[in-house]
C-alpha atoms as a PDB file:
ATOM      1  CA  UNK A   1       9.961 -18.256  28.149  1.00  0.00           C
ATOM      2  CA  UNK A   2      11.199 -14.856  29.182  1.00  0.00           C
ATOM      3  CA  UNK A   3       8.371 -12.231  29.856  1.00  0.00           C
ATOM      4  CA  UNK A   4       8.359  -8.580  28.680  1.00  0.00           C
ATOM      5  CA  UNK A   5       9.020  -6.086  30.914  1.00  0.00           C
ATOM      6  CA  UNK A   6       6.654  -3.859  32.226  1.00  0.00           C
ATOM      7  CA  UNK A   7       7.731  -0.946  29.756  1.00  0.00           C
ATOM      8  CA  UNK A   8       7.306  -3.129  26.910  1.00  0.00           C
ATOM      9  CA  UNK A   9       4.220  -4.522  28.520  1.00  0.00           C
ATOM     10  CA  UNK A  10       2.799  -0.831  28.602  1.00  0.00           C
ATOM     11  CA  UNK A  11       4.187   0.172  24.930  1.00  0.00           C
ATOM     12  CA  UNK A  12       1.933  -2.938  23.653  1.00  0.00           C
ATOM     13  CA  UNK A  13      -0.992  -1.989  25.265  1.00  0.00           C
ATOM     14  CA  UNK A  14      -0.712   1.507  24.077  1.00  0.00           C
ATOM     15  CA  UNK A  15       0.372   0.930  20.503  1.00  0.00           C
ATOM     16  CA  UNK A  16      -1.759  -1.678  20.145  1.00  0.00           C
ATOM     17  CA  UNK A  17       1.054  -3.997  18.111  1.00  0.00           C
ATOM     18  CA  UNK A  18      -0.489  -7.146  19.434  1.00  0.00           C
ATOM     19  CA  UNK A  19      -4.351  -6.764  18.380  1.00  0.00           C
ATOM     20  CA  UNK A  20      -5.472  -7.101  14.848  1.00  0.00           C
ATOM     21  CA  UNK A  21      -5.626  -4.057  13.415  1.00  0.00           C
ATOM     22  CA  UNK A  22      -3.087  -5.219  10.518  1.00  0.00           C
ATOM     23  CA  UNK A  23      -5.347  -8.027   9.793  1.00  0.00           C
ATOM     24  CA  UNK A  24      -6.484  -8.403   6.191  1.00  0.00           C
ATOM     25  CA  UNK A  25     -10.431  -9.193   5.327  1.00  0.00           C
ATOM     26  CA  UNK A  26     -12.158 -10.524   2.680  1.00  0.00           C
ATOM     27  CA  UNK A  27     -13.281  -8.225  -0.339  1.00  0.00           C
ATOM     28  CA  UNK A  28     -14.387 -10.504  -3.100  1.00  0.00           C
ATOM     29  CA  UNK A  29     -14.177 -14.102  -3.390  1.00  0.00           C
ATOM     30  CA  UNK A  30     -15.874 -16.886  -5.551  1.00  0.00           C
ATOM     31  CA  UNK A  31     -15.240 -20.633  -6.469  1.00  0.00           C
ATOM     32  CA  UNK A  32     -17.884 -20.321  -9.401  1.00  0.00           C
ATOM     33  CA  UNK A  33     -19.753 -23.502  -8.587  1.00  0.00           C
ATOM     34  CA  UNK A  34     -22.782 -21.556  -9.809  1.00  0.00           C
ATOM     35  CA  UNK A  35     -24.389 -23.026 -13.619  1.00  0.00           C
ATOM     36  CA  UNK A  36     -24.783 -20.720 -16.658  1.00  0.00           C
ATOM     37  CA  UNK A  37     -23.646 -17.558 -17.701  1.00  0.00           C
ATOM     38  CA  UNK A  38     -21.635 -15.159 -14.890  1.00  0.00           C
ATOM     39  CA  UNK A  39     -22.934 -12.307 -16.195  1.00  0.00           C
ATOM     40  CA  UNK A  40     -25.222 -11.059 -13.449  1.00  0.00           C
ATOM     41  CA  UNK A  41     -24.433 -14.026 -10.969  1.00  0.00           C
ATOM     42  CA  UNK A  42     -22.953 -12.180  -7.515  1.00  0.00           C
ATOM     43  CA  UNK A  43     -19.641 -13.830  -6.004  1.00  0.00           C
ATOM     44  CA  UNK A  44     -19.788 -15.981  -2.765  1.00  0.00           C
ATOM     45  CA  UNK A  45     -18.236 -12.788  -0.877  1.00  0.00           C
ATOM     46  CA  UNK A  46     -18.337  -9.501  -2.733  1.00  0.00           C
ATOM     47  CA  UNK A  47     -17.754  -5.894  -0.919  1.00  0.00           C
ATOM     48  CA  UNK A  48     -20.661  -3.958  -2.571  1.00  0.00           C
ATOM     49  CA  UNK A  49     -23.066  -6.555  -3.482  1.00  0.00           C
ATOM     50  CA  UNK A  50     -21.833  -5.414  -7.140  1.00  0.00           C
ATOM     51  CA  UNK A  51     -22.456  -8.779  -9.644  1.00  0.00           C
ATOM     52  CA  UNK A  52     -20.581  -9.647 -12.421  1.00  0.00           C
ATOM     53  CA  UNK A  53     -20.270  -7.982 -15.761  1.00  0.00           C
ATOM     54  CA  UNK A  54     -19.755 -10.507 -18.305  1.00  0.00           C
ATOM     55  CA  UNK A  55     -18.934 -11.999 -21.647  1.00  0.00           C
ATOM     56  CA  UNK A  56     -21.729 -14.475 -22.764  1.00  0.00           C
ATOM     57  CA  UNK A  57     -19.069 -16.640 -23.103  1.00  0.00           C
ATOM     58  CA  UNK A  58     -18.311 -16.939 -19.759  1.00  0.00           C
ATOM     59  CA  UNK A  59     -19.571 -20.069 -17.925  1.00  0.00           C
ATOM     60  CA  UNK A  60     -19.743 -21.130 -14.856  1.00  0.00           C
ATOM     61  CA  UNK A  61     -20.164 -25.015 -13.328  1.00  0.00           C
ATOM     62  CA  UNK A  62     -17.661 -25.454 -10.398  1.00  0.00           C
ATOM     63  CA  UNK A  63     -14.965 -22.977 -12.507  1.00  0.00           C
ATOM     64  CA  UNK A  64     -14.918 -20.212 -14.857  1.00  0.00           C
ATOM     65  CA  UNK A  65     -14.796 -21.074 -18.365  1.00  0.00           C
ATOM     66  CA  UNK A  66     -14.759 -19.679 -21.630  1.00  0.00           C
ATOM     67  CA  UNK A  67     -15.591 -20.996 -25.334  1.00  0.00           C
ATOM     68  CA  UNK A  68     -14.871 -17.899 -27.441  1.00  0.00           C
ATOM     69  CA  UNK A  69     -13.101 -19.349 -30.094  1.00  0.00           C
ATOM     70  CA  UNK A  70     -11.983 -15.982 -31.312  1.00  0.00           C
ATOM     71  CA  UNK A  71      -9.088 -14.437 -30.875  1.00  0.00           C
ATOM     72  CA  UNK A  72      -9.963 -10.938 -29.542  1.00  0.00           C
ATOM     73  CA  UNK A  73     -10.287 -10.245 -26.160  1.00  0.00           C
ATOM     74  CA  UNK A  74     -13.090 -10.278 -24.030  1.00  0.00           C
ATOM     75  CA  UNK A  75     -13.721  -9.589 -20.072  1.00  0.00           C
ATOM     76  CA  UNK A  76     -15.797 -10.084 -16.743  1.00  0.00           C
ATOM     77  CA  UNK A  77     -15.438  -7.784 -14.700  1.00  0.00           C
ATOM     78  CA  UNK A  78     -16.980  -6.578 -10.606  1.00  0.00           C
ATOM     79  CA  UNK A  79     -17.242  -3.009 -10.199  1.00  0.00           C
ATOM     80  CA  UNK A  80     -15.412  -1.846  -6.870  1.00  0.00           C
ATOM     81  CA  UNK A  81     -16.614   1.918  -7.401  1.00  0.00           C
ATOM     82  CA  UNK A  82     -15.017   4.605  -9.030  1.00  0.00           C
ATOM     83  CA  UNK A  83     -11.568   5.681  -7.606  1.00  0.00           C
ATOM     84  CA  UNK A  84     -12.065   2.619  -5.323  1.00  0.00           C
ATOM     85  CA  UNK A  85      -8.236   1.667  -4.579  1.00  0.00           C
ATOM     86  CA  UNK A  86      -7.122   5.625  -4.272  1.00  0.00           C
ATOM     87  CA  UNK A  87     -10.306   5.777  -1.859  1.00  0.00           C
ATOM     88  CA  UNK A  88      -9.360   2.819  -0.177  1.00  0.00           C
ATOM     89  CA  UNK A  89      -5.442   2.810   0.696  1.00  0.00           C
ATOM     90  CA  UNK A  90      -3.776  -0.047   1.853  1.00  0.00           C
ATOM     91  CA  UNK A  91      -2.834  -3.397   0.614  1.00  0.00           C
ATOM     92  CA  UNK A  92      -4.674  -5.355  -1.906  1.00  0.00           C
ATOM     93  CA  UNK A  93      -3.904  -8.779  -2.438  1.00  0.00           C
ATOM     94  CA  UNK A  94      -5.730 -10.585  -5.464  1.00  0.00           C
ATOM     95  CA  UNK A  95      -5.079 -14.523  -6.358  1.00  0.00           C
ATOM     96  CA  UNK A  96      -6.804 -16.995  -8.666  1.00  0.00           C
ATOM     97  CA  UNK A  97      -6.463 -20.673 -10.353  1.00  0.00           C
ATOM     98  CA  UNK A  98      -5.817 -21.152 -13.779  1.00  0.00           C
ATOM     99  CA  UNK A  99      -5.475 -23.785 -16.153  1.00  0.00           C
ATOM    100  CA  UNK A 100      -5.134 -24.761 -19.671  1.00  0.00           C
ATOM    101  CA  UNK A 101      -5.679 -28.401 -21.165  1.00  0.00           C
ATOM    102  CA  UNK A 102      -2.447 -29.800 -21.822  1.00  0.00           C
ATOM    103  CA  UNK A 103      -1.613 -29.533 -25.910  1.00  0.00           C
ATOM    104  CA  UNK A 104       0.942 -30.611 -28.214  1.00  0.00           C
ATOM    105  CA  UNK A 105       0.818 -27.668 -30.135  1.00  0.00           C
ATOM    106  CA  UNK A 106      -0.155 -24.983 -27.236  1.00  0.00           C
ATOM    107  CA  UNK A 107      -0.824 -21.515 -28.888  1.00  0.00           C
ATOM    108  CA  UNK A 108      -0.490 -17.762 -27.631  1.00  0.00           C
ATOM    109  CA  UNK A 109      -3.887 -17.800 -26.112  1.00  0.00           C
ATOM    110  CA  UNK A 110      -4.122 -16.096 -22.827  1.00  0.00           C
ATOM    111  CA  UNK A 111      -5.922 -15.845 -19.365  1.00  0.00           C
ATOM    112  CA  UNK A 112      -5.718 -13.216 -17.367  1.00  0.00           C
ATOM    113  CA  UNK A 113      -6.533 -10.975 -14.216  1.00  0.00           C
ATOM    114  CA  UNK A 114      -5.938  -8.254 -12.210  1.00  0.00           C
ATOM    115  CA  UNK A 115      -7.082  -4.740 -11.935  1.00  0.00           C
ATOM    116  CA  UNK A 116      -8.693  -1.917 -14.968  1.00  0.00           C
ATOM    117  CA  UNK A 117     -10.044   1.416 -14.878  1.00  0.00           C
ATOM    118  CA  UNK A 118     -12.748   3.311 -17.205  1.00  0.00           C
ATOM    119  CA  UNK A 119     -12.054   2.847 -21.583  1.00  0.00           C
ATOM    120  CA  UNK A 120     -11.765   5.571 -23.401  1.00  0.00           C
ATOM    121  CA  UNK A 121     -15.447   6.088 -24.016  1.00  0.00           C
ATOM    122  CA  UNK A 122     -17.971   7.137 -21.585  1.00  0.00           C
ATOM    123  CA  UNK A 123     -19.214   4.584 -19.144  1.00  0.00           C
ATOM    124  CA  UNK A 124     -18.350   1.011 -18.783  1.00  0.00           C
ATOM    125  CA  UNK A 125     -19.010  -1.561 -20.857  1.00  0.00           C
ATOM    126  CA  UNK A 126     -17.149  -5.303 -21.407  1.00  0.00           C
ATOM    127  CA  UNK A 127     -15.070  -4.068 -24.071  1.00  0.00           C
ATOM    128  CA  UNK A 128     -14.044  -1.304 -22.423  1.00  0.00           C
ATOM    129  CA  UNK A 129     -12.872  -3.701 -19.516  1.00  0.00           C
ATOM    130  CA  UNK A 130     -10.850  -6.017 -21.479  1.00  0.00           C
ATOM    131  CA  UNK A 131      -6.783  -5.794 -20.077  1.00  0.00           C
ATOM    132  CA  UNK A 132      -4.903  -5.250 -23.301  1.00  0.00           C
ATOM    133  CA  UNK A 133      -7.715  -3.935 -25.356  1.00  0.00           C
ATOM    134  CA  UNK A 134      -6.272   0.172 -26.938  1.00  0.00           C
ATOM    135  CA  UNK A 135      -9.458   1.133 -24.665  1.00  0.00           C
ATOM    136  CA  UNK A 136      -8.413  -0.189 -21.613  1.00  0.00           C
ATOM    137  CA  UNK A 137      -6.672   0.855 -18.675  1.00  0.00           C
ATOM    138  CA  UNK A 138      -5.861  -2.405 -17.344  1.00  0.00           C
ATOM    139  CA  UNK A 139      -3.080  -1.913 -14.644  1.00  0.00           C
ATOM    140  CA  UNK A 140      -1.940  -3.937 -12.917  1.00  0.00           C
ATOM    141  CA  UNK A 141      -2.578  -7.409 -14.425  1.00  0.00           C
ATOM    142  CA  UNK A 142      -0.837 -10.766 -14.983  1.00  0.00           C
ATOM    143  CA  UNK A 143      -1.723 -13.273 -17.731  1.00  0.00           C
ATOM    144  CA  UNK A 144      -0.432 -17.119 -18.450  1.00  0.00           C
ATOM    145  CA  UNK A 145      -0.504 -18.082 -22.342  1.00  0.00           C
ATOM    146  CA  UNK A 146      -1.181 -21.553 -23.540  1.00  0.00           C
ATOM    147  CA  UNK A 147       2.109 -21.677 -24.569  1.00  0.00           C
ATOM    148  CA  UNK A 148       3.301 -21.605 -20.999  1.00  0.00           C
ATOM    149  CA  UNK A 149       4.685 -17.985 -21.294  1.00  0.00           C
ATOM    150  CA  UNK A 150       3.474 -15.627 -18.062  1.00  0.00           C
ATOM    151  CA  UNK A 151       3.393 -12.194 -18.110  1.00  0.00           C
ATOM    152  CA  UNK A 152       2.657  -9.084 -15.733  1.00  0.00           C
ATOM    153  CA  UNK A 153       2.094  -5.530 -16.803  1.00  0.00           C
ATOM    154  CA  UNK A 154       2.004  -2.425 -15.394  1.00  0.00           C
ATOM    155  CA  UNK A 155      -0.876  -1.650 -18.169  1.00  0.00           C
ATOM    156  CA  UNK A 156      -1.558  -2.679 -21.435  1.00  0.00           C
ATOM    157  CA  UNK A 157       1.728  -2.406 -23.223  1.00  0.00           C
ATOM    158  CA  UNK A 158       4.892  -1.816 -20.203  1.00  0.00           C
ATOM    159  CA  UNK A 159       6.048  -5.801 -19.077  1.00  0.00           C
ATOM    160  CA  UNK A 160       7.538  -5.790 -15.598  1.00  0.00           C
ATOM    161  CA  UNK A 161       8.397  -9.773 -16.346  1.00  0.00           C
ATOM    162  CA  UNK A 162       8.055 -11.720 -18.919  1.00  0.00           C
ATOM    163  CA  UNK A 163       8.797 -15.884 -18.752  1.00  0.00           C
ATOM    164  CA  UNK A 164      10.284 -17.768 -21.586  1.00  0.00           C
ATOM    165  CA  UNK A 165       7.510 -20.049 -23.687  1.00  0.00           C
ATOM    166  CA  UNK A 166       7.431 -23.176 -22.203  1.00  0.00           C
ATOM    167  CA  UNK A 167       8.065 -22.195 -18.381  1.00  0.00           C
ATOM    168  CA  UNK A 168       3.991 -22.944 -17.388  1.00  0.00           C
ATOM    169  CA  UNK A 169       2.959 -25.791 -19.387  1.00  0.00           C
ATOM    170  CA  UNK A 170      -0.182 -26.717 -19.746  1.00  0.00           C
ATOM    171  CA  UNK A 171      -1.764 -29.451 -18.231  1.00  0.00           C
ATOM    172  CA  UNK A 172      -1.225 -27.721 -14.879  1.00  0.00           C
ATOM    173  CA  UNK A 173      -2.938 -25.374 -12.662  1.00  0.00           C
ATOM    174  CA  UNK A 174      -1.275 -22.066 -11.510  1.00  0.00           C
ATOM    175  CA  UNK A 175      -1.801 -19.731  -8.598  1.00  0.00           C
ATOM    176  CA  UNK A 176      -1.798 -16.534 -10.162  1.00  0.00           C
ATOM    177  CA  UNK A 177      -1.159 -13.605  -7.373  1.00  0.00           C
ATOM    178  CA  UNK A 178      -1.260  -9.684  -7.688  1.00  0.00           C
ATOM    179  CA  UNK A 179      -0.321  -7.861  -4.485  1.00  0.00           C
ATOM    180  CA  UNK A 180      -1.080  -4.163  -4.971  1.00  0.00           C
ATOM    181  CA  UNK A 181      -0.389  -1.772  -1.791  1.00  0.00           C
ATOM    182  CA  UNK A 182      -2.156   1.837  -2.672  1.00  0.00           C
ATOM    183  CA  UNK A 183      -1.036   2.929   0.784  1.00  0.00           C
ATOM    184  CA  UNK A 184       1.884   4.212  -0.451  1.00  0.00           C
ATOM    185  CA  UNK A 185       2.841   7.931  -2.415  1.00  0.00           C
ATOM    186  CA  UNK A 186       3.659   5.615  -5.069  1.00  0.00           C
ATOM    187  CA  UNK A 187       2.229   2.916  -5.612  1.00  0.00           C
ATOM    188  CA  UNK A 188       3.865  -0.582  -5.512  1.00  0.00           C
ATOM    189  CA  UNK A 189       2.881  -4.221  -7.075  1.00  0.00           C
ATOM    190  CA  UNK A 190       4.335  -7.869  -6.501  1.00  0.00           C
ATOM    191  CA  UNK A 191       3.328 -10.670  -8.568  1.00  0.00           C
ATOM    192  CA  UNK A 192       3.787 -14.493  -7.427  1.00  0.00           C
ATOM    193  CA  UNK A 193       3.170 -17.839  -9.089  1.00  0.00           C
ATOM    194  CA  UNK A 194       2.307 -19.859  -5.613  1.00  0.00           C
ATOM    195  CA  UNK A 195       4.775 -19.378  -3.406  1.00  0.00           C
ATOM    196  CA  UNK A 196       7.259 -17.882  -5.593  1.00  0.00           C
ATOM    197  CA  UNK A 197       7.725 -14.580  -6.398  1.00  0.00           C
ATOM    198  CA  UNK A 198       8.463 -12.789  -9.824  1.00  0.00           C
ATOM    199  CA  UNK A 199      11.277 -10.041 -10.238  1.00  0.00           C
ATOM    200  CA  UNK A 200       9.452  -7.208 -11.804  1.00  0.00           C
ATOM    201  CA  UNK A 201      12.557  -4.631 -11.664  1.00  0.00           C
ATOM    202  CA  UNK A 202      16.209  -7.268 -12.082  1.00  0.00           C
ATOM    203  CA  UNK A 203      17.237  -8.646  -9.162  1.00  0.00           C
ATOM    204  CA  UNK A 204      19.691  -5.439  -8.421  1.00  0.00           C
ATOM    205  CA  UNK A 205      16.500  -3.759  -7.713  1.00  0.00           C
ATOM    206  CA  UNK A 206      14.540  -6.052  -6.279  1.00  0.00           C
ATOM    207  CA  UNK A 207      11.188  -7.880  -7.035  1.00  0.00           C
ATOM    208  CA  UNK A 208       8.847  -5.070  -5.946  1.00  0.00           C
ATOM    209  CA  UNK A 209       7.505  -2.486  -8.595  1.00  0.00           C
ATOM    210  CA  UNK A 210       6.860   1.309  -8.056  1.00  0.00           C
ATOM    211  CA  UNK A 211       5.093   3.511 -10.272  1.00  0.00           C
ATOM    212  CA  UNK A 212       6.166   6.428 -11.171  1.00  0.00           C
ATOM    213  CA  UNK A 213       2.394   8.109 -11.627  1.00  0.00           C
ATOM    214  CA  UNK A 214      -0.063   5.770  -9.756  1.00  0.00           C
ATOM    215  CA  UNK A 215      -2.867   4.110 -11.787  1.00  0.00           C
ATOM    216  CA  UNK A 216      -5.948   5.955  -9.692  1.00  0.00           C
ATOM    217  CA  UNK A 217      -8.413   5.541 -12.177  1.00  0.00           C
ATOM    218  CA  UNK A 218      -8.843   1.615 -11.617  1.00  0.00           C
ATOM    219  CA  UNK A 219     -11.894   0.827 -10.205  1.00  0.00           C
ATOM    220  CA  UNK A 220     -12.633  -3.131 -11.940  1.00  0.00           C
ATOM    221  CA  UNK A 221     -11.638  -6.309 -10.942  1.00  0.00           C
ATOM    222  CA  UNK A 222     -11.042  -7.763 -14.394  1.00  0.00           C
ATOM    223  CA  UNK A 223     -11.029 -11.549 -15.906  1.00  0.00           C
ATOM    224  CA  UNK A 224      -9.835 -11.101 -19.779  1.00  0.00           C
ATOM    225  CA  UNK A 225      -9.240 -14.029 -22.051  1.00  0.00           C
ATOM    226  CA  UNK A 226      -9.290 -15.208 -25.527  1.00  0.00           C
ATOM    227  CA  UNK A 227      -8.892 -18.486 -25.017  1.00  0.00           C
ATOM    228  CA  UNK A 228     -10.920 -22.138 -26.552  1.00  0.00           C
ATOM    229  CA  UNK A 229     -12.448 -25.009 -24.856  1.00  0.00           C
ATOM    230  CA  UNK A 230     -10.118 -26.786 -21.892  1.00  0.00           C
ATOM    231  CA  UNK A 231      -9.393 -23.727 -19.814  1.00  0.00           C
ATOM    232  CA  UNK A 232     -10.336 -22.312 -16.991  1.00  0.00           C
ATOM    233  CA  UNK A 233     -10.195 -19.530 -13.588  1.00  0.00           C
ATOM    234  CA  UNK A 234     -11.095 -21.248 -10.210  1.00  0.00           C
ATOM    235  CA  UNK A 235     -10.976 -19.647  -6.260  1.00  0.00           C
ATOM    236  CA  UNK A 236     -11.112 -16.310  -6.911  1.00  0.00           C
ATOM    237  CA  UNK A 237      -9.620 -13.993  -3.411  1.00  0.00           C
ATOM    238  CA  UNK A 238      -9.460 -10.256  -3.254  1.00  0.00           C
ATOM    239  CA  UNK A 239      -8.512  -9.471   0.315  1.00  0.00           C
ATOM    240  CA  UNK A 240      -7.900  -5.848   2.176  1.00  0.00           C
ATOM    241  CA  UNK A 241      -5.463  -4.736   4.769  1.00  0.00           C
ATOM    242  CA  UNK A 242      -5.353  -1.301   5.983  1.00  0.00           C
ATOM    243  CA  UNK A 243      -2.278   0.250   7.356  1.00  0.00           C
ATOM    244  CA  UNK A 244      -3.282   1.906  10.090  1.00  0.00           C
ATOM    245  CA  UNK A 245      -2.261   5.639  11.137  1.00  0.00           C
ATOM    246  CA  UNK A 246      -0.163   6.073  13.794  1.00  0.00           C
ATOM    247  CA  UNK A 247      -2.325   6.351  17.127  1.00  0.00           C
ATOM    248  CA  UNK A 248      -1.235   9.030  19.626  1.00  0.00           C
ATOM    249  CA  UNK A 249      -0.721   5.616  21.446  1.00  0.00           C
ATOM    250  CA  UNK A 250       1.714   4.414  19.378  1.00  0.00           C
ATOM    251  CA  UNK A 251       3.622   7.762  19.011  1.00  0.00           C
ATOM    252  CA  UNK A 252       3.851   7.686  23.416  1.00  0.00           C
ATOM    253  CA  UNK A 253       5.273   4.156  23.120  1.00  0.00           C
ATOM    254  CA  UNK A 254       7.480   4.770  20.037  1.00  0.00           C
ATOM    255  CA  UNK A 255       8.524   7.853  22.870  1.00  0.00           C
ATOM    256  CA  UNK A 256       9.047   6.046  25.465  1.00  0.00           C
ATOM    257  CA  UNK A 257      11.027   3.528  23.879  1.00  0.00           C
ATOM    258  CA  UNK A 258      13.211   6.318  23.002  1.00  0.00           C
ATOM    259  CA  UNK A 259      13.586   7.603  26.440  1.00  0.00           C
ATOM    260  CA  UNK A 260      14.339   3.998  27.815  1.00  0.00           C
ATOM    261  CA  UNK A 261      17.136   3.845  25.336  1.00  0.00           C
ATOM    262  CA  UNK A 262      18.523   7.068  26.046  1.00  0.00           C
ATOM    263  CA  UNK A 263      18.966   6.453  29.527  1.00  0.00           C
ATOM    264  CA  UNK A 264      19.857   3.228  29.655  1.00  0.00           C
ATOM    265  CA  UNK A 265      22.901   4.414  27.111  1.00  0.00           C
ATOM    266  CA  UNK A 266      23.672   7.289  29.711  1.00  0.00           C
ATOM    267  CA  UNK A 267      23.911   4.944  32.924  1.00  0.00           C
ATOM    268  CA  UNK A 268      26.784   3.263  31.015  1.00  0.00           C
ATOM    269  CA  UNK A 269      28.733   6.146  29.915  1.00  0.00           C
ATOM    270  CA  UNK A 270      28.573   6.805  33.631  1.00  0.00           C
ATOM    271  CA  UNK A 271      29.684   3.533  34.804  1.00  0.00           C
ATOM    272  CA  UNK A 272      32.772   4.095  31.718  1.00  0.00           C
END
């Protein structure tokens, strides 16, 4: 093993690149092994002590089900606080199981999650919640059909991908991933399915999205479904990582760095 040298030693210690100050912490999780309705039950881990805002039709008994057997939308959602994520800057990373019953004649019927802001009427009510509703603001957000087709938006109506039917059967569970980094001027989202990640721009321009006028309203953590019987969300995660600010620390080592190189480029024009 070679050791560092004492400069590097020193820029370490005064950046502070080897602590944890990248690490990311738990916002919101929740494996929803409570019974009964989730409206008003509070997640395992949840940032505010905020509880959920639900559906009646949502259930929970070891996963999150629903039993609507309609075909309009409806949502649970945890409220973060207004302007949360354009409070908050830095990188949120949101992931949840999901599973429909495997059919022989799957339909369009959809889960979904991800992030939604205020409806277009005062206050904040289910409806208003619901990603794809006219009334909602739902941006980003990601949703798997029955028919095995996945999608993620930017909001309601703008697809950044968009799978062919069949790609996701059912009869299998999916890790469903949003990564949303507000740390940015603009705004940027990647989407994964486990380990693998979606192309929301072509591949000539690579998988991460930018948005042109960042979605500050958003302040929900949003469920929205319309599915039957036989599906389900399970191990909820919203996680935080702050970028930090570059310390006066950092800028000295980033400096001396600098002035290491410099010289050591000048001792060998000398020996030319």
């Amino acid at each position: 093993m070679k050791f560092a040298s004492p400069l590097i030693r020193f820029v370490i210690a005064m950046t502070g690149l080897h602590g944890a100050a990248f690490g990311a912490v738990v916002l919101v999780s929740d494996d929803f092994s409570g019974t009964g309705g989730l409206n008003g039950q509070t997640p395992d881990t949840t940032v505010n002590s905020a509880a959920w805002n639900a559906n009646a039709v949502y259930q929970t008994n070891g996963t999150l089900s629903s039993n609507s057997g309609n075909t309009s939308g409806f949502s649970a959602y945890l409220n973060l606080g207004e302007d949360y994520f354009a409070d908050h800057p830095g990188i949120y990373d949101l992931s949840v199981d999901v599973f429909f019953t495997a059919n022989a004649s799957p339909g369009t019927t959809y889960l979904g999650v991800g992030f939604s802001g205020e409806g277009s009427s005062a206050g904040s009510t289910a409806t208003n919640a619901v990603m794809g509703s006219a009334n909602s603001r739902g941006t980003p957000w990601m949703f798997l059909r029955e028919n095995g087709q996945l999608i993620v938006r930017s909001n309601n109506n703008t697809d950044l991908f968009s799978s062919s039917t069949g790609d996701y059967a059912s009869g299998s569970s999916y890790r469903l991933r949003l990564v949303l980094n507000t740390s940015l001027p603009l705004w940027t989202v990647d989407a994964y399915v486990g380990s693998v990640q979606l192309d929301l721009n072509g591949a000539a321009a690579g998988f991460t999205y930018a948005y042109a006028a960042n979605p500050e309203v958003i302040r929900y953590l949003t469920f929205s479904t319309n599915n039957n019987a036989g599906a389900w969300f399970d191990n909820l995660q919203l996680t935080f990582a702050a970028i930090p600010e570059p310390s006066g620390g950092m800028l000295l080592g980033m400096g001396v760095l600098g002035l290491a190189a410099f010289r050591r480029r000048k001792a060998r024009e000398i020996l030319l």
